[in-house]
N, C-alpha and C. Protein backbone atom coordinates (compact mmCIF):
# COMPACT_ATOMS: atom_id res chain seq x y z
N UNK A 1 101.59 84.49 111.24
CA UNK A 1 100.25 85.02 111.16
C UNK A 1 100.26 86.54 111.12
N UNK A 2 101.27 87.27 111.75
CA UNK A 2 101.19 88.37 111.83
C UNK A 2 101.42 89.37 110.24
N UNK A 3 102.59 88.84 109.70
CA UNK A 3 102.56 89.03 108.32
C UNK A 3 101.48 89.06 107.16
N UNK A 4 100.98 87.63 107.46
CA UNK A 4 99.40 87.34 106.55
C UNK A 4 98.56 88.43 106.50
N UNK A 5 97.97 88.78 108.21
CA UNK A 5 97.44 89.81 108.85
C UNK A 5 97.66 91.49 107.73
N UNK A 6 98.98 92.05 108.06
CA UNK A 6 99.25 92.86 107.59
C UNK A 6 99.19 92.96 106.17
N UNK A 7 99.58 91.62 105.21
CA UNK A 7 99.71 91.78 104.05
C UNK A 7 97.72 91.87 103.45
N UNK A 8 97.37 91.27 104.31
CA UNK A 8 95.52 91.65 103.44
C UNK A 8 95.35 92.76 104.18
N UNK A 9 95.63 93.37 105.30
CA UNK A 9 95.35 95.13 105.63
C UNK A 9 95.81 95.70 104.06
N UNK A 10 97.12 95.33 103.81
CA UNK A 10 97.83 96.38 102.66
C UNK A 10 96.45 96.14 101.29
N UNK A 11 96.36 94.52 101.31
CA UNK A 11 95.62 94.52 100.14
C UNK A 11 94.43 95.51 100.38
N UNK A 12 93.92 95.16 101.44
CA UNK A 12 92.49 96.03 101.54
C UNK A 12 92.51 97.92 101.66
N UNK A 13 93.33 97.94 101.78
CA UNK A 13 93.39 99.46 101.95
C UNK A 13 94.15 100.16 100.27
N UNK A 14 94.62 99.24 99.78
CA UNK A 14 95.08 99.64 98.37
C UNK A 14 93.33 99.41 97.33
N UNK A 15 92.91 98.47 97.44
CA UNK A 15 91.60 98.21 96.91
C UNK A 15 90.63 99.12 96.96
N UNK A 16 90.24 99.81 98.20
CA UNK A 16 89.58 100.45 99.01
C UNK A 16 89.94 101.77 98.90
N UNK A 17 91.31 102.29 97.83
CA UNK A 17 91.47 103.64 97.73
C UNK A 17 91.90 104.27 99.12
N UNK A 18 92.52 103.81 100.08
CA UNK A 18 93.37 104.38 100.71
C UNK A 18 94.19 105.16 100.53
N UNK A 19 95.39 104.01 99.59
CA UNK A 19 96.48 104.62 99.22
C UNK A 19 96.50 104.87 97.79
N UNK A 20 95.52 103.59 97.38
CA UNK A 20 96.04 103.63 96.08
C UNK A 20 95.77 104.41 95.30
N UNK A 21 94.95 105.55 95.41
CA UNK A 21 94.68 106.89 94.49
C UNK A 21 96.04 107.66 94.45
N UNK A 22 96.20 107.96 95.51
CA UNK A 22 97.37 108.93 95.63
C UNK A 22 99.16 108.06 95.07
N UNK A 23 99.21 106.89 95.04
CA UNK A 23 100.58 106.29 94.80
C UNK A 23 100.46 105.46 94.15
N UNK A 24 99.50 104.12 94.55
CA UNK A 24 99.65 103.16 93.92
C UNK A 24 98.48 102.66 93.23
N UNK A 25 98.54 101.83 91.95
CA UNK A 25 97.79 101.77 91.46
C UNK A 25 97.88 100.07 91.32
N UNK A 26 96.62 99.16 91.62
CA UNK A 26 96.70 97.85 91.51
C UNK A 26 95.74 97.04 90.06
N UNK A 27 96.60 96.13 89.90
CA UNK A 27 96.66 95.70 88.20
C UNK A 27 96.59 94.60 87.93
N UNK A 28 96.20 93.65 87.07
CA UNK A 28 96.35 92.24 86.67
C UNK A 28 96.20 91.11 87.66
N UNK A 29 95.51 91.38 88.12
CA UNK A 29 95.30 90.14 89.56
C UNK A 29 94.67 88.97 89.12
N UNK A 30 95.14 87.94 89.44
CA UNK A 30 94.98 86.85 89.20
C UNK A 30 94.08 86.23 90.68
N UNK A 31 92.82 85.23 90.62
CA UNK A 31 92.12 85.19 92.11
C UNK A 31 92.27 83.40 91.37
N UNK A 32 91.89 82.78 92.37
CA UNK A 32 91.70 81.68 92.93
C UNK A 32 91.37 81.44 94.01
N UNK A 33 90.98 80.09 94.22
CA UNK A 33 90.41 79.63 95.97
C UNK A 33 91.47 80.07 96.75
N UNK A 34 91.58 80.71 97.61
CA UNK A 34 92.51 81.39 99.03
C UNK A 34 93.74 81.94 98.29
N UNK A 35 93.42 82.41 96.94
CA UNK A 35 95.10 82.69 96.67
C UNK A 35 94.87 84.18 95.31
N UNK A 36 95.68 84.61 95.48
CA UNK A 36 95.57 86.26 94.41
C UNK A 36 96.97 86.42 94.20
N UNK A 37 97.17 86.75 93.08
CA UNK A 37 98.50 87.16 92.55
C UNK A 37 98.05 88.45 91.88
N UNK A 38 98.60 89.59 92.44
CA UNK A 38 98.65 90.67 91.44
C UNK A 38 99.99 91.78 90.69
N UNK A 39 99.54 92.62 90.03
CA UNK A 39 101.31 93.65 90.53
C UNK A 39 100.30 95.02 90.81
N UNK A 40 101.24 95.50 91.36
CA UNK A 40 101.62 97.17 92.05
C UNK A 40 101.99 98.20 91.27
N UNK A 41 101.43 98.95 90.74
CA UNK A 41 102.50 99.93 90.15
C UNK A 41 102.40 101.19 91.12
N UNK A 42 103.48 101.41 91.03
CA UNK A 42 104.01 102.47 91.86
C UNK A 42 104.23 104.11 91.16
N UNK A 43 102.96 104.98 91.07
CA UNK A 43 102.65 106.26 90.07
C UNK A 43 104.01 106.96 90.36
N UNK A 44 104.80 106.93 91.32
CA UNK A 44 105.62 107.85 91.05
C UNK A 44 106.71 107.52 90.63
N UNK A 45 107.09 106.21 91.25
CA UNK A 45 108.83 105.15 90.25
C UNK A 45 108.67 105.20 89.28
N UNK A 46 106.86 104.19 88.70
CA UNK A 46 107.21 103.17 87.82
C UNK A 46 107.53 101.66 87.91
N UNK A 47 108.18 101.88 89.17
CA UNK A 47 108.25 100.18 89.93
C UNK A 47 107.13 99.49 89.74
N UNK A 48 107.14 98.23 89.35
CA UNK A 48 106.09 97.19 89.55
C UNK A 48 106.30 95.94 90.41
N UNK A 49 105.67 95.73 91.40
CA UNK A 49 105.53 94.83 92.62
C UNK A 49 104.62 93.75 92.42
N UNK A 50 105.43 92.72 92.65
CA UNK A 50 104.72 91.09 92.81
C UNK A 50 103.94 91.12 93.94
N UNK A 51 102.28 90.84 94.37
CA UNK A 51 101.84 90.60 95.31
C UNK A 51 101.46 89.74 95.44
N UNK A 52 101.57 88.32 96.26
CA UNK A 52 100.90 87.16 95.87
C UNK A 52 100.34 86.92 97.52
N UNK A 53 99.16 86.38 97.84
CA UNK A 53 98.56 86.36 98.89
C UNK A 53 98.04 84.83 98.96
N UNK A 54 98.37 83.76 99.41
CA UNK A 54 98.11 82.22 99.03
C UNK A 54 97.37 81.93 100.48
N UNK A 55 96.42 81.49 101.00
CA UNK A 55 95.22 81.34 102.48
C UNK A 55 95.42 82.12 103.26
N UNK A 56 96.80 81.69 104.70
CA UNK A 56 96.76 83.09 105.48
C UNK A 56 98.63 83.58 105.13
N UNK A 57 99.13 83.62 103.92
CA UNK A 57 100.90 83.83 103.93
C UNK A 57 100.61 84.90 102.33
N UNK A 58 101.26 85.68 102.77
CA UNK A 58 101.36 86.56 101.21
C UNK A 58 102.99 87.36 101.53
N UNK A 59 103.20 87.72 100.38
CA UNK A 59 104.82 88.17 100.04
C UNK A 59 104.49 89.35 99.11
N UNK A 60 105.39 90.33 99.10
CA UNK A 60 105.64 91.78 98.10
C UNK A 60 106.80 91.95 97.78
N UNK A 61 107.40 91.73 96.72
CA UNK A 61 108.43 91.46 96.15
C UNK A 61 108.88 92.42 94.75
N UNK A 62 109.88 93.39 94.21
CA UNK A 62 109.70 94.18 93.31
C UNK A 62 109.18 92.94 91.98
N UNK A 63 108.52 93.23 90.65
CA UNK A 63 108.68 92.23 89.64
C UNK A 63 109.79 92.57 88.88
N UNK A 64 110.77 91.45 88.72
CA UNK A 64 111.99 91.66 88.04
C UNK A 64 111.90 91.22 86.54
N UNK A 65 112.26 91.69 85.43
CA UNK A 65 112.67 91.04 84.37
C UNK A 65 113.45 89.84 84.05
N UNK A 66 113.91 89.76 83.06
CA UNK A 66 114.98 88.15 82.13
C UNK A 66 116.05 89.25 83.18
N UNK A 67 116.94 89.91 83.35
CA UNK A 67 117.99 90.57 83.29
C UNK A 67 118.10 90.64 84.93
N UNK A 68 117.10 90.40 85.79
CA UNK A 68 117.73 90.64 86.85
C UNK A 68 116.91 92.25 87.73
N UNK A 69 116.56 92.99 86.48
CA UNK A 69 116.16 94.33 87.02
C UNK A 69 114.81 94.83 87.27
N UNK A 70 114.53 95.55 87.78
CA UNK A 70 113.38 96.07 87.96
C UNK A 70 112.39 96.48 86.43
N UNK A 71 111.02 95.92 86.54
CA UNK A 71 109.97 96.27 85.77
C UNK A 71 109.79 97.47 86.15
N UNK A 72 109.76 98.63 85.44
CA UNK A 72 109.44 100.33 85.32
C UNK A 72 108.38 99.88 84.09
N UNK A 73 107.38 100.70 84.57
CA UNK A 73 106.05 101.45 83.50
C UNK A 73 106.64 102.82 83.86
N UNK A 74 106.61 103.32 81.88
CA UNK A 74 106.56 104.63 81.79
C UNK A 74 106.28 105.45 82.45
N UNK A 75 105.99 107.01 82.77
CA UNK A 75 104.63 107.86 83.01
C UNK A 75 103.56 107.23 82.20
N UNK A 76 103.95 107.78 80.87
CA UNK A 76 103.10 107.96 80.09
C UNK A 76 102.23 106.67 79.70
N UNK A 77 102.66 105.71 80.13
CA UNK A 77 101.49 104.53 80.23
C UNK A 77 100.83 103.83 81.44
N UNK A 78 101.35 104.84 82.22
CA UNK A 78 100.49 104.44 83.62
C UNK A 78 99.19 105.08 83.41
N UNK A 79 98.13 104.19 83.60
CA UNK A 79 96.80 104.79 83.51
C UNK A 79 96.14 104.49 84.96
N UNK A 80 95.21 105.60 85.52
CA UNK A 80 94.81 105.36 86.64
C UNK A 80 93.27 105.05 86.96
């Protein structure tokens, strides 16, 4: 429970422009009954992060490609 807890703080405070003006920027979310899948991009990597949040259990995970490696967005196509 404690995880669940923390992982909808993160969601809500990224939504809510906490953080996410300054670093991160949130993208493509997928909603359903008790469940959201989105990604993360990360303005200063490029990293893109799996967020999936399913009733009270959610996970953050980098999104990997066919190859094993990390999804990078450009600069230049990160839009904010």
């Amino acid at each position: 429970m404690f995880f669940a807890g923390l992982f909808v703080s993160l969601q809500e405070k990224l939504k809510q422009g906490d953080m996410a003006r300054k670093r991160f920027i949130w993208e493509k979310a997928q909603n359903g009954l008790m469940k959201e899948v989105s990604v993360i991009i990360d303005t200063e990597t490029g990293v893109n992060y799996l967020f999936v949040v399913h009733g009270y259990a959610g996970g953050l995970t980098p999104l990997l490609d066919k190859n094993g490696k990390p999804v990078i967005t450009p600069p230049n196509e990160i839009i904010d």
